[in-house]
N, C-alpha and C. Protein backbone atom coordinates (compact mmCIF):
# COMPACT_ATOMS: atom_id res chain seq x y z
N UNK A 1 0.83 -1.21 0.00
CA UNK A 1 0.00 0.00 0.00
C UNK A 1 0.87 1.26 0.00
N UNK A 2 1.77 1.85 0.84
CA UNK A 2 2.80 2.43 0.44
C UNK A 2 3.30 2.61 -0.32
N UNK A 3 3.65 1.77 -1.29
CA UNK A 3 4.44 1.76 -2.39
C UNK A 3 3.95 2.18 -3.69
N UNK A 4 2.25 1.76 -3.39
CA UNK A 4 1.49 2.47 -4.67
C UNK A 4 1.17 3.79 -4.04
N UNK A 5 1.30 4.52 -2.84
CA UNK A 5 0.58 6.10 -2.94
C UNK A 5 2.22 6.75 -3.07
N UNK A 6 3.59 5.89 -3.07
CA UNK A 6 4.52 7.41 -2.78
C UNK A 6 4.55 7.27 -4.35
N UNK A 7 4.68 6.06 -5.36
CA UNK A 7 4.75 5.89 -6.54
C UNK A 7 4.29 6.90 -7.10
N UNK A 8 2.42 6.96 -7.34
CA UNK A 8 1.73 7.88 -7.63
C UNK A 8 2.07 8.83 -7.81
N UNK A 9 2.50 9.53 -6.29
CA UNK A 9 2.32 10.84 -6.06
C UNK A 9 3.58 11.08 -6.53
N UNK A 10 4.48 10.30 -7.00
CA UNK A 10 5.62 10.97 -7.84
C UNK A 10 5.61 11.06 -9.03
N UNK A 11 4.48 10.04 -9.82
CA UNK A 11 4.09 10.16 -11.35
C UNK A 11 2.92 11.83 -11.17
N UNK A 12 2.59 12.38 -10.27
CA UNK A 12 1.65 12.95 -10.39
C UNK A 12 2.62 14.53 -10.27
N UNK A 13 3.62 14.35 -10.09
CA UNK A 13 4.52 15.34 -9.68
C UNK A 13 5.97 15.76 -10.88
N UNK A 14 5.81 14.69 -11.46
CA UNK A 14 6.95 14.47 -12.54
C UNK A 14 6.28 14.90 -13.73
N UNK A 15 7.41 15.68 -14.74
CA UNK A 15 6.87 16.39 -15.94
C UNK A 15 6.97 15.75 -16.52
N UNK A 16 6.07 15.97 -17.54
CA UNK A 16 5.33 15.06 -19.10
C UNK A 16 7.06 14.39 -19.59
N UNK A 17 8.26 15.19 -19.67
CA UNK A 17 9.36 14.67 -19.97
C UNK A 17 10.33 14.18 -19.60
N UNK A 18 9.73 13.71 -17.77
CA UNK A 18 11.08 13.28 -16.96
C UNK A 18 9.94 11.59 -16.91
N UNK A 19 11.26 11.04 -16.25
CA UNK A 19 11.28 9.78 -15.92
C UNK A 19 11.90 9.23 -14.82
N UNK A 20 11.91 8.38 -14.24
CA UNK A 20 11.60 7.85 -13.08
C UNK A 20 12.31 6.63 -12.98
N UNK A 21 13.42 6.27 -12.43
CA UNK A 21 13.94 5.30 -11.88
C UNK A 21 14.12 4.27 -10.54
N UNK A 22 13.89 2.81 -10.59
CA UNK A 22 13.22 2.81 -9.07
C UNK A 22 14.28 1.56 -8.83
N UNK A 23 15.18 1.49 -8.09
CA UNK A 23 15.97 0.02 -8.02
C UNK A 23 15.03 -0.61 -6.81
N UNK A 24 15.46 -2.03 -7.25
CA UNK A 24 14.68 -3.14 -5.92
C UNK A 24 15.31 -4.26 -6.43
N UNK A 25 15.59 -5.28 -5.05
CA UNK A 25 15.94 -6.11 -5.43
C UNK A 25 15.35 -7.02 -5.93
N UNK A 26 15.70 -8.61 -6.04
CA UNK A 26 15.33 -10.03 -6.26
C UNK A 26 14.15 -10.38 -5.54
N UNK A 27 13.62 -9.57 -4.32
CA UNK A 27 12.76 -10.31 -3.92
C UNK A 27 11.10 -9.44 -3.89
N UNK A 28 11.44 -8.50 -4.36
CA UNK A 28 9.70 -7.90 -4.62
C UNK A 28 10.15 -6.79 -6.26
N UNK A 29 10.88 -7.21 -6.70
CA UNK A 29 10.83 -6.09 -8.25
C UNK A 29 9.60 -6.39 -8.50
N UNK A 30 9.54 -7.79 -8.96
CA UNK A 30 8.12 -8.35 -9.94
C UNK A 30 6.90 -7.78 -9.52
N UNK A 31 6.78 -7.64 -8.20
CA UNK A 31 5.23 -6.74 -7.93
C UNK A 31 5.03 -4.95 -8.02
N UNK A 32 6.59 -4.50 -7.73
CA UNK A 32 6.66 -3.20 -7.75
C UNK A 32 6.61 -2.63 -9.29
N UNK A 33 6.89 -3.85 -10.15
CA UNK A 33 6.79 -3.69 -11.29
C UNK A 33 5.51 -3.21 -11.76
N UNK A 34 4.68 -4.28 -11.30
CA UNK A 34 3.28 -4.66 -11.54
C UNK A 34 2.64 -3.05 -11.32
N UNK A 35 2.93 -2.67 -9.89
CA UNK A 35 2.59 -1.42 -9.87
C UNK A 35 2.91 -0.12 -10.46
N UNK A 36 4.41 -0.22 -10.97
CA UNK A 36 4.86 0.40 -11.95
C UNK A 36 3.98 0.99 -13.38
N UNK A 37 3.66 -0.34 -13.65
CA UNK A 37 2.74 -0.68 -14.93
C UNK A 37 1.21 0.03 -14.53
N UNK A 38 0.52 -0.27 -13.40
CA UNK A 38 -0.75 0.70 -13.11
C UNK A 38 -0.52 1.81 -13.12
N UNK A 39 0.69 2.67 -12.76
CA UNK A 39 0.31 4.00 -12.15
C UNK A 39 0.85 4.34 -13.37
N UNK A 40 1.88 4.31 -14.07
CA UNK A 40 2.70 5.08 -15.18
C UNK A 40 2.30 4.35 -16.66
N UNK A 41 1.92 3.11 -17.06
CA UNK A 41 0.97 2.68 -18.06
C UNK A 41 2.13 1.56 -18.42
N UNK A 42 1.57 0.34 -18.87
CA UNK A 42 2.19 -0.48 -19.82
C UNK A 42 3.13 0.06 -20.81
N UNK A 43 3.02 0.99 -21.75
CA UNK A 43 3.67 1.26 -22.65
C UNK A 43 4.55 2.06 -22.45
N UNK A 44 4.51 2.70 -21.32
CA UNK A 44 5.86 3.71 -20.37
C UNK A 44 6.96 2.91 -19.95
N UNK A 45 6.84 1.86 -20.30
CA UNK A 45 8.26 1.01 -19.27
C UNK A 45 9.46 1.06 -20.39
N UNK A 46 10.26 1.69 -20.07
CA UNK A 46 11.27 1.98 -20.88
C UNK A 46 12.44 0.33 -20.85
N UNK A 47 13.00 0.35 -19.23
CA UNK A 47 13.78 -0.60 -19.39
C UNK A 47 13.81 -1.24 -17.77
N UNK A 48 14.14 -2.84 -17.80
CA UNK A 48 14.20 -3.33 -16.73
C UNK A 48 16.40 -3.58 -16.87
N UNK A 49 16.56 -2.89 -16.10
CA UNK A 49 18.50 -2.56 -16.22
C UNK A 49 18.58 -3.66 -14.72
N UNK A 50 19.53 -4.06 -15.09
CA UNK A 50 20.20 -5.30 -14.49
C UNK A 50 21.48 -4.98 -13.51
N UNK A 51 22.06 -4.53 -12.62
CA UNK A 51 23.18 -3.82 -11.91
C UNK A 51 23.76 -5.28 -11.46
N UNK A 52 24.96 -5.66 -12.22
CA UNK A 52 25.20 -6.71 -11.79
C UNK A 52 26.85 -6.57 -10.80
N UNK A 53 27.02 -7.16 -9.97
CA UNK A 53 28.41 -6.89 -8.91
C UNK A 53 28.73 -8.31 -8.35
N UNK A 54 29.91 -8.75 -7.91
CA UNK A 54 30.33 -9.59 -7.00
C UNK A 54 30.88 -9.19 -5.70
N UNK A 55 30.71 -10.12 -5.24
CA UNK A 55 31.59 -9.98 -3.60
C UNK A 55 31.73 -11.27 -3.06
N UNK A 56 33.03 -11.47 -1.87
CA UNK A 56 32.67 -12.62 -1.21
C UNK A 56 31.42 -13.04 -0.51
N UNK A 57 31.01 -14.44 -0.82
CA UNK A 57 30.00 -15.14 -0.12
C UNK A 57 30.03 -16.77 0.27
N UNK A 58 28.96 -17.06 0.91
CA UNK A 58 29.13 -18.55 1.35
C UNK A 58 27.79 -19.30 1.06
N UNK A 59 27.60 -19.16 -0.22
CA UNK A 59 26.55 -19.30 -0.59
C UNK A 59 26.41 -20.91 -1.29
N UNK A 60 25.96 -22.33 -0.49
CA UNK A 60 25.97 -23.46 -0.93
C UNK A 60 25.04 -24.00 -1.65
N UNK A 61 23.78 -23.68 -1.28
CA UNK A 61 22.82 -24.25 -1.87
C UNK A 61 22.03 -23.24 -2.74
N UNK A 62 22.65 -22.25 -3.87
CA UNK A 62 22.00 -21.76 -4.35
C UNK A 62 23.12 -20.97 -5.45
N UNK A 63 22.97 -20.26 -7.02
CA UNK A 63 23.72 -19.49 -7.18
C UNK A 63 23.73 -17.94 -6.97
N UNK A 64 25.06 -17.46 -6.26
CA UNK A 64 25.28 -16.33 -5.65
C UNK A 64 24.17 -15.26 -6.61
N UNK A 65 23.46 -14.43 -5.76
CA UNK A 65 22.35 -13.11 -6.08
C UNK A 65 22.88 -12.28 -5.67
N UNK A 66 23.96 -11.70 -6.94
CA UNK A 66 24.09 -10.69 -6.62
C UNK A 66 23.77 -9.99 -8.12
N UNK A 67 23.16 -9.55 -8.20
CA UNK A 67 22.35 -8.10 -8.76
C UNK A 67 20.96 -7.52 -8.27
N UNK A 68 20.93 -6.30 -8.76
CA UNK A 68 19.58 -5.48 -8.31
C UNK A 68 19.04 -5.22 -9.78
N UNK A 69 18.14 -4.93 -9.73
CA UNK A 69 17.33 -4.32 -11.05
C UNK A 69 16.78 -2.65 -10.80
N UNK A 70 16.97 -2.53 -11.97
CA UNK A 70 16.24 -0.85 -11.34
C UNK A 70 15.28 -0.61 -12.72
N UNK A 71 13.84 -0.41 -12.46
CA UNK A 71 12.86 -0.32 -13.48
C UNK A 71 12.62 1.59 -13.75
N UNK A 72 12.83 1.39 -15.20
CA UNK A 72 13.07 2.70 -15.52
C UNK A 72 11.55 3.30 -16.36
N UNK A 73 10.90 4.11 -16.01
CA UNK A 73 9.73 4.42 -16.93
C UNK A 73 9.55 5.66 -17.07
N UNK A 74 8.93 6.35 -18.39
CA UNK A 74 8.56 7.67 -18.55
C UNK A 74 7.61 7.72 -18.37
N UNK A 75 7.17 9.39 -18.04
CA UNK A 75 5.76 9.73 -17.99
C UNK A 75 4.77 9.21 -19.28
N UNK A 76 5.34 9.77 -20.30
CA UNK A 76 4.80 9.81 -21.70
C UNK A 76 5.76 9.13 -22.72
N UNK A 77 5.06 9.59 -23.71
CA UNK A 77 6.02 9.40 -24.78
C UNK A 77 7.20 10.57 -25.73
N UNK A 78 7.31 11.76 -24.79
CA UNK A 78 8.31 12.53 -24.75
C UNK A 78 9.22 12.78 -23.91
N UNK A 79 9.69 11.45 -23.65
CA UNK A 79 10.68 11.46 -22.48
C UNK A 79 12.50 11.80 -22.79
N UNK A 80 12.91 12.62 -21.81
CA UNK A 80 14.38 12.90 -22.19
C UNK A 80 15.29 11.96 -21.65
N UNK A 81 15.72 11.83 -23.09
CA UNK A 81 16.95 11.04 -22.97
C UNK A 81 18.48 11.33 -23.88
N UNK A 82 19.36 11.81 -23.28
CA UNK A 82 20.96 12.26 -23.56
C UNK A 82 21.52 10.82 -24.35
N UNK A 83 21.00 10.29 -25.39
CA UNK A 83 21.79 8.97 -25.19
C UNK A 83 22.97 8.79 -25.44
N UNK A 84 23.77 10.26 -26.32
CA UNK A 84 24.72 10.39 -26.53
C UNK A 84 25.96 10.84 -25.23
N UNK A 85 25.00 10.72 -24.02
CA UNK A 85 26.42 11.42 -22.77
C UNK A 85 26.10 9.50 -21.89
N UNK A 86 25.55 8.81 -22.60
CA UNK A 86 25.86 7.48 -22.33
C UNK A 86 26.59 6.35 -23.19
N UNK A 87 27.30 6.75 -23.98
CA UNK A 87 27.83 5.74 -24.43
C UNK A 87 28.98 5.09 -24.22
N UNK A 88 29.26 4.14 -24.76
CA UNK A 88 30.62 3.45 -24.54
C UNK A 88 31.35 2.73 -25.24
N UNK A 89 32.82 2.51 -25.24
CA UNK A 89 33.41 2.83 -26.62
C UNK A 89 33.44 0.89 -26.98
N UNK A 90 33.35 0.92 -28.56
CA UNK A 90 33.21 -0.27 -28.63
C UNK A 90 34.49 -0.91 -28.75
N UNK A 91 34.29 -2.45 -28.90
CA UNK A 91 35.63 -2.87 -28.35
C UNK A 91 36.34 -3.07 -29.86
N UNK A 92 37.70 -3.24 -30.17
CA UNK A 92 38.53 -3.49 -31.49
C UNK A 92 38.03 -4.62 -32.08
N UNK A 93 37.62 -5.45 -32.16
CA UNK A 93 37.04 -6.08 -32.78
C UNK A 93 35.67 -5.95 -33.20
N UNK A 94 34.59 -5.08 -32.67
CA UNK A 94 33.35 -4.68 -33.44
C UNK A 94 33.83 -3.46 -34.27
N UNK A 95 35.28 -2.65 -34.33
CA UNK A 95 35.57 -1.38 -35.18
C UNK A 95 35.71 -2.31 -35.93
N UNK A 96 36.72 -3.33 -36.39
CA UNK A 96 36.94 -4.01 -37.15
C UNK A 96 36.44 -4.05 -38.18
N UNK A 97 35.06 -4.93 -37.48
CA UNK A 97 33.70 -5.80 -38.39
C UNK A 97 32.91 -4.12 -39.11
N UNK A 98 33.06 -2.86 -37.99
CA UNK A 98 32.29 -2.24 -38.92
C UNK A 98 33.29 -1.06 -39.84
N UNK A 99 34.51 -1.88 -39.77
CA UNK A 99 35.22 -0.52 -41.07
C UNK A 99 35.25 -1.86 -42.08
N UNK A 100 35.34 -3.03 -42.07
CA UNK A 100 35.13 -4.24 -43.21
C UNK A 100 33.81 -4.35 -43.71
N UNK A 101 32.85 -3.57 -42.96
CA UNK A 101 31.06 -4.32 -43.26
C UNK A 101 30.91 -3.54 -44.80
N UNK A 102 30.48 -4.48 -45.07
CA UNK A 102 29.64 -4.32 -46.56
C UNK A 102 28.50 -3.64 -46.69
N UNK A 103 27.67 -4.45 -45.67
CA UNK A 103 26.16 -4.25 -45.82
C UNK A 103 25.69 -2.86 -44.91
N UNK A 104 24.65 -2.02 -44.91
CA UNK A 104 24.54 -0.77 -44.39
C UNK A 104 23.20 -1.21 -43.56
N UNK A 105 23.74 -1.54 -42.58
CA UNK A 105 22.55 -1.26 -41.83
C UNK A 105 22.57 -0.25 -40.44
N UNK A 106 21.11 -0.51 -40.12
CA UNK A 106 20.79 0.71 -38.84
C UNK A 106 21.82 0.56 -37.93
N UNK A 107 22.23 -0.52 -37.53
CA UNK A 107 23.46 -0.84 -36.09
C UNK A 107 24.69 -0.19 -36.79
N UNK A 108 24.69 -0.05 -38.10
CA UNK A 108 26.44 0.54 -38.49
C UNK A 108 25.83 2.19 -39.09
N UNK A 109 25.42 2.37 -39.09
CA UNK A 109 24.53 3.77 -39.88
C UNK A 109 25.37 3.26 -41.28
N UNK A 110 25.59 4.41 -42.53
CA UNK A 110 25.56 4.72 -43.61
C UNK A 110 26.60 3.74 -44.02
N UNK A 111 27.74 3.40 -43.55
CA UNK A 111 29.16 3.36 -44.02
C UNK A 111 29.91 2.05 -42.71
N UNK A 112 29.02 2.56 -41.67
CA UNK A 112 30.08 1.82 -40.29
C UNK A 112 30.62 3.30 -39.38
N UNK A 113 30.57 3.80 -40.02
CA UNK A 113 31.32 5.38 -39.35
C UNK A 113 30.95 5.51 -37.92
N UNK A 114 29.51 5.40 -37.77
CA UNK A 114 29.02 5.88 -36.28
C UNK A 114 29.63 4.65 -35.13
N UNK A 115 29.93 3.57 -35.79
CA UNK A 115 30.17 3.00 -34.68
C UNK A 115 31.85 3.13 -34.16
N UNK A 116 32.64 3.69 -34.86
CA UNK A 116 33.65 4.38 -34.87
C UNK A 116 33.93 5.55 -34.15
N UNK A 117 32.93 6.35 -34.35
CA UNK A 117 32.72 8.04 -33.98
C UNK A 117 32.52 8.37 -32.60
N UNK A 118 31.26 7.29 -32.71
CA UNK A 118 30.35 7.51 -31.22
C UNK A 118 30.56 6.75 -30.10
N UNK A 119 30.91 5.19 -30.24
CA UNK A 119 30.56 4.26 -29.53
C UNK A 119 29.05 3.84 -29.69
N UNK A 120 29.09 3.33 -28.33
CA UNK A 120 27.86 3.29 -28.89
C UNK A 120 26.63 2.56 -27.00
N UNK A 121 25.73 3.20 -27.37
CA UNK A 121 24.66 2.93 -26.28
C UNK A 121 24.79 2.05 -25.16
N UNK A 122 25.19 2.25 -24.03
CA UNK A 122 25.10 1.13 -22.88
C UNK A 122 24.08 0.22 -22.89
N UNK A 123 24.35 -1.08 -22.84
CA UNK A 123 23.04 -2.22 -22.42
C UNK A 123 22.55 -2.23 -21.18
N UNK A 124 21.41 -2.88 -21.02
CA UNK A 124 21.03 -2.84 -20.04
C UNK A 124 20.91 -3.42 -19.47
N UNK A 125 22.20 -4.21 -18.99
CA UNK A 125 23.13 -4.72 -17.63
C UNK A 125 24.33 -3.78 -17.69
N UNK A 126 24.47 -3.88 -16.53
CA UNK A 126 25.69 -2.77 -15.57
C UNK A 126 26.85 -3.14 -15.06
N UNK A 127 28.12 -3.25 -15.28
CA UNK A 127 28.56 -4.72 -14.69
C UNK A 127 29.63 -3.10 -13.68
N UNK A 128 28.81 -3.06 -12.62
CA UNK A 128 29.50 -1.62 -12.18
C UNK A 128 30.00 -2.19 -10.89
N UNK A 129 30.99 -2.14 -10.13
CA UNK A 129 31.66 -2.74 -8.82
C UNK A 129 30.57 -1.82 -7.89
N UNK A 130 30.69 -2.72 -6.68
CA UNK A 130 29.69 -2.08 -5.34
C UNK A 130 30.99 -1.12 -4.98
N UNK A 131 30.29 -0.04 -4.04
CA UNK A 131 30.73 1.09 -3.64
C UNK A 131 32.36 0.56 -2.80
N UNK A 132 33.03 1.07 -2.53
CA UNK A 132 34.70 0.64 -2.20
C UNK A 132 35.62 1.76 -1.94
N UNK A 133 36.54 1.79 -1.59
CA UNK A 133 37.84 2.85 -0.92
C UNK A 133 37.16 4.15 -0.66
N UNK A 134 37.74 5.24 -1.14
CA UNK A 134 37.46 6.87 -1.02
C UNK A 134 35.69 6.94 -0.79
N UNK A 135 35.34 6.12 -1.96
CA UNK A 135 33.72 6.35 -1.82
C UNK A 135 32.81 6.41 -1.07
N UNK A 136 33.43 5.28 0.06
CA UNK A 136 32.39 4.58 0.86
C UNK A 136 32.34 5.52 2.24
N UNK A 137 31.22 5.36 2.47
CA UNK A 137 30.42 6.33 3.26
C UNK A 137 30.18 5.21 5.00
N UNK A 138 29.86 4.34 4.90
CA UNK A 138 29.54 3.47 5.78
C UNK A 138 28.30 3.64 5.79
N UNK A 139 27.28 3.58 4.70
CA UNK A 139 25.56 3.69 4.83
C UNK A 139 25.22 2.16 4.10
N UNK A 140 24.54 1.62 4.80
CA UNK A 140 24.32 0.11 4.43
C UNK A 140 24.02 0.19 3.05
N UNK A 141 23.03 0.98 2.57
CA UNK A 141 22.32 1.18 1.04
C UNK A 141 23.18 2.02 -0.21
N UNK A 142 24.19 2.41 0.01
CA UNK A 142 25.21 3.30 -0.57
C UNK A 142 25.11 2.45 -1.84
N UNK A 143 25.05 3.49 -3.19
CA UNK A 143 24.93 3.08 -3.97
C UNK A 143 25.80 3.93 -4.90
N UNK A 144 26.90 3.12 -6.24
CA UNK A 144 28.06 3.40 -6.59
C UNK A 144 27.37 4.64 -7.72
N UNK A 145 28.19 5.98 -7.13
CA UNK A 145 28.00 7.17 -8.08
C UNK A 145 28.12 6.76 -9.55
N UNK A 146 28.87 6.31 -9.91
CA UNK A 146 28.56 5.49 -11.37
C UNK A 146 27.43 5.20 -11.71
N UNK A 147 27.15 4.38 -11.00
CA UNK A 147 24.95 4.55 -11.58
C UNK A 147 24.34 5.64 -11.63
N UNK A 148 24.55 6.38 -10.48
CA UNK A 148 23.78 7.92 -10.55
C UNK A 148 24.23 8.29 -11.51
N UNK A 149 25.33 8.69 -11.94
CA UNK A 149 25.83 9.61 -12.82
C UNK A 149 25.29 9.30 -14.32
N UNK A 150 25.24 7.93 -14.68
CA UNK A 150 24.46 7.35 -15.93
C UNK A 150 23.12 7.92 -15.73
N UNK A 151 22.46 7.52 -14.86
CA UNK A 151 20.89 7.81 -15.02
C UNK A 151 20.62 9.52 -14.72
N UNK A 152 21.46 10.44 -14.17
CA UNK A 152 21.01 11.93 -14.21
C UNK A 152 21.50 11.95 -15.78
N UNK A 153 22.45 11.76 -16.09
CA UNK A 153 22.99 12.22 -17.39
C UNK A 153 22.50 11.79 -18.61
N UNK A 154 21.87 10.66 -18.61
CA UNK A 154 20.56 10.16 -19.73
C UNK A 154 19.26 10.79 -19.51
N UNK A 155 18.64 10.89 -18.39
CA UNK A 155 17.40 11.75 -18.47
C UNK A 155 17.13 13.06 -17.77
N UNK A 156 18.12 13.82 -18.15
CA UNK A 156 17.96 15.42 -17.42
C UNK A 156 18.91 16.06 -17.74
N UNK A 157 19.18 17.19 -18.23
CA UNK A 157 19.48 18.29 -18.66
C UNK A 157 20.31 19.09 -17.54
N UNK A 158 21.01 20.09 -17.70
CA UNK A 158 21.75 20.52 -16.91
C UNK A 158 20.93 21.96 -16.26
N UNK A 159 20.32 22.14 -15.10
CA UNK A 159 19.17 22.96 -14.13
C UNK A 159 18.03 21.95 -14.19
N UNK A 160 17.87 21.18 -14.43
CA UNK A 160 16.79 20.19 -14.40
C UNK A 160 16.61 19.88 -12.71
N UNK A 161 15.69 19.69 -12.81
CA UNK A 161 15.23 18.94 -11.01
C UNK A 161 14.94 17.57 -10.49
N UNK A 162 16.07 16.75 -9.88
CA UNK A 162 15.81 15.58 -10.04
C UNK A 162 15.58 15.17 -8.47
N UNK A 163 14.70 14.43 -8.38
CA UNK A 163 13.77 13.84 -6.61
C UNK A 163 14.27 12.43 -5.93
N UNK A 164 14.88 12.54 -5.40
CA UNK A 164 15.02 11.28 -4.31
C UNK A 164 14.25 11.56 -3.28
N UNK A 165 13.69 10.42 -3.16
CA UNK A 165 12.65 10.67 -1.86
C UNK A 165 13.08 9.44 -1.26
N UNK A 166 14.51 8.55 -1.60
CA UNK A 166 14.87 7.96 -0.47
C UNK A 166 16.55 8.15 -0.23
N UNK A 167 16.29 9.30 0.32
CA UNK A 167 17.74 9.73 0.15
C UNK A 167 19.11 8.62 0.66
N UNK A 168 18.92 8.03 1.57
CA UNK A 168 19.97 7.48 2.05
C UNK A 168 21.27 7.96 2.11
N UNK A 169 22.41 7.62 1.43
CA UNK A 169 23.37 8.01 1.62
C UNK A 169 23.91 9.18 1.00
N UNK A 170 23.17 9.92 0.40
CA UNK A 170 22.84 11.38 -0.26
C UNK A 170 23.59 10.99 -1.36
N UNK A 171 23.76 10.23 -2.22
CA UNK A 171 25.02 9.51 -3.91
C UNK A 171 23.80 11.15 -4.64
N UNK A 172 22.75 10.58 -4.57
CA UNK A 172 22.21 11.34 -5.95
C UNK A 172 22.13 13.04 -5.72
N UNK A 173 21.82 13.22 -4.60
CA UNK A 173 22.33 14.50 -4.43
C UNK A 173 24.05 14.88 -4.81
N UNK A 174 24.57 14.47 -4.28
CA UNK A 174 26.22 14.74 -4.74
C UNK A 174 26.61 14.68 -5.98
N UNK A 175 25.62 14.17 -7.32
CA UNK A 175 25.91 13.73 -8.18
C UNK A 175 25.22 15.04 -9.04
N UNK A 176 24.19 15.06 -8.43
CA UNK A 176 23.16 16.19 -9.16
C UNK A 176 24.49 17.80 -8.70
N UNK A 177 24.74 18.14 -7.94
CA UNK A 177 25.47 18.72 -7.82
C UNK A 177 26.91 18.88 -8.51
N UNK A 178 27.43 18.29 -8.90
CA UNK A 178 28.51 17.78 -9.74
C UNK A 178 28.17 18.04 -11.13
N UNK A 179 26.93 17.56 -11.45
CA UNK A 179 26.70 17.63 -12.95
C UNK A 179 25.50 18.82 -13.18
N UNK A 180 25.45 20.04 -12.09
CA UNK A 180 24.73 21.06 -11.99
C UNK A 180 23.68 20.69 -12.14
N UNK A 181 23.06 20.10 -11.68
CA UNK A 181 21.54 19.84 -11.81
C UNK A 181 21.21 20.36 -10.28
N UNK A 182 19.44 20.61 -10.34
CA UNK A 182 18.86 21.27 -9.27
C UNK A 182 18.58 19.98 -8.44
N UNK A 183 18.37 19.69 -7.38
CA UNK A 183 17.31 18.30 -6.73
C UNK A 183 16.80 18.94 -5.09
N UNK A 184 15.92 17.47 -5.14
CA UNK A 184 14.97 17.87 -3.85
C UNK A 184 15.86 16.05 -3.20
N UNK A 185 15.80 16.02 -2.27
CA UNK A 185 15.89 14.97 -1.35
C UNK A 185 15.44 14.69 -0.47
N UNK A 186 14.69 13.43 0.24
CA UNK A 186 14.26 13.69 1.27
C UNK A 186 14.08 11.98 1.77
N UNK A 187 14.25 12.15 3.31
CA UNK A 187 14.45 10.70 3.66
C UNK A 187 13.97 10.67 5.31
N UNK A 188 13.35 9.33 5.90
CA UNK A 188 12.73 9.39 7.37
C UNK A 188 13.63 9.33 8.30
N UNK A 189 15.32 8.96 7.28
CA UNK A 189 16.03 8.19 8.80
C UNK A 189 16.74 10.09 9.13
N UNK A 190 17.11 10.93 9.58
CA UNK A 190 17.57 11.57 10.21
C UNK A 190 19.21 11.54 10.13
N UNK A 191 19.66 10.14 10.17
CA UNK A 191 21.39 10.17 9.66
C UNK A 191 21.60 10.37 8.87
N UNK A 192 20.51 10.09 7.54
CA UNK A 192 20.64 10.30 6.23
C UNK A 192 20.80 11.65 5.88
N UNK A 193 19.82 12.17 6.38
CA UNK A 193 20.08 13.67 5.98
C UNK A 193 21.25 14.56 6.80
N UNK A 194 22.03 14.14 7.83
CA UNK A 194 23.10 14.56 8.24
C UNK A 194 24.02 13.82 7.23
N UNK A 195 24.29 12.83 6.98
CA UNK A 195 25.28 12.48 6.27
C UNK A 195 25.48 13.15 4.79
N UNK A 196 24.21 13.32 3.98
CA UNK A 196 24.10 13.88 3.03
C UNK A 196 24.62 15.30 3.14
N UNK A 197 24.04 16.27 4.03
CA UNK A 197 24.28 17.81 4.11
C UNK A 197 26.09 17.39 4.53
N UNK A 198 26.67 16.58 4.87
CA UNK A 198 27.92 16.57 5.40
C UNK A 198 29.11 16.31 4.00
N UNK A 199 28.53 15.57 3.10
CA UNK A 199 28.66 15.18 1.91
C UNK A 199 29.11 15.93 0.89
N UNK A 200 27.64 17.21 1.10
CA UNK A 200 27.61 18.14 0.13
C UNK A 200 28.35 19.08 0.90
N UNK A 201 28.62 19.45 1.76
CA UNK A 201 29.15 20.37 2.39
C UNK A 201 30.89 19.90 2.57
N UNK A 202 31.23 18.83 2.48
CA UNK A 202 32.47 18.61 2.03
C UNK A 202 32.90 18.60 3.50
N UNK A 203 32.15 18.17 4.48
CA UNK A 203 31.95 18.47 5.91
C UNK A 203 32.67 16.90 6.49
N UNK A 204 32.53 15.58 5.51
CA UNK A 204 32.23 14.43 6.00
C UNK A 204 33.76 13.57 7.35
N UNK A 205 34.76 14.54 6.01
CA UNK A 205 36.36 13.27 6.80
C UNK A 205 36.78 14.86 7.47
């Protein structure tokens, strides 16, 4: 029940051209999904992104879970997306295939050129390391600025206003700040928001 009124009230709050990112893990995505799909529509679901990481474990009777998913949806169908401040460079062997390709298709544009030029679009798995050395904050939920920084920089513009309403270890604030963007934050635990203002304030070590 929670989960469908803060949802809502953030589709009800978000402009016709922003979008909305929600990580959860392995053990309730599939329903938050579900709700995903009521409040923001079937045809809004942009992407289910895969954050995949290792670490030690002692895990016998099962294979190790480690990834999160984070379900990404727009309001509409004019949603912003930078796809060009996400890309990544392809590896020597796909330049290869596309300065040899013959055939012209959409994945090589005209010639092969773009995949040369540009790189080309992140997939959607993440193979991004969990948070570690300088970074780490000691907040159980700390989540690696590398993700933030992909997802402000694909859907928002630079003064744009971007909402955490579970702030935790303040990553997306620090990030929105960095890449000049405006944001709101806001969170129940009380450390969070000291740790965050400590963060941004360069207050923390």
């Amino acid at each position: 029940e929670w989960s469908y009124r803060w949802i809502d009230e953030a589709c009800r709050i978000l402009k016709d051209t922003g979008s909305i990112y929600l990580q959860m893990d392995y053990r309730i995505v599939h329903w938050v999904r579900c709700i995903m799909d009521d409040i923001f529509g079937y045809g809004n679901f942009r992407n289910e992104i895969v954050w995949c990481y290792t670490m030690p474990n002692n895990y016998k009777k099962s294979f190790n879970k480690k990834h999160d998913n984070i379900l990404f949806y727009s309001k509409s169908n004019d949603w912003t997306f930078n796809w060009k401040d996400v890309t990544v460079d392809y590896s020597d062997s796909s330049k290869n295939r596309a300065k040899y390709a013959h055939s012209k298709t959409s994945q090589m544009g005209k010639n092969g050129k773009m995949l040369l030029d540009e790189g080309k679009l992140v997939e959607d798995y993440w193979l991004i390391p969990v948070v570690s050395g300088n970074e780490r904050v000691k907040y159980q939920t700390q989540k690696p600025k590398k993700i933030i920084e992909r997802i402000v920089k694909a859907s928002s513009n630079e003064n744009d206003l971007v909402g955490d309403f579970y702030l935790g270890s303040g990553t997306t604030a620090v990030v929105c700040k960095e890449l000049s963007r405006r944001f709101v934050g806001c969170d129940i635990n009380p450390n969070a928001v000291k740790l965050t203002n400590e963060r941004l304030n360069g207050t923390l070590f």
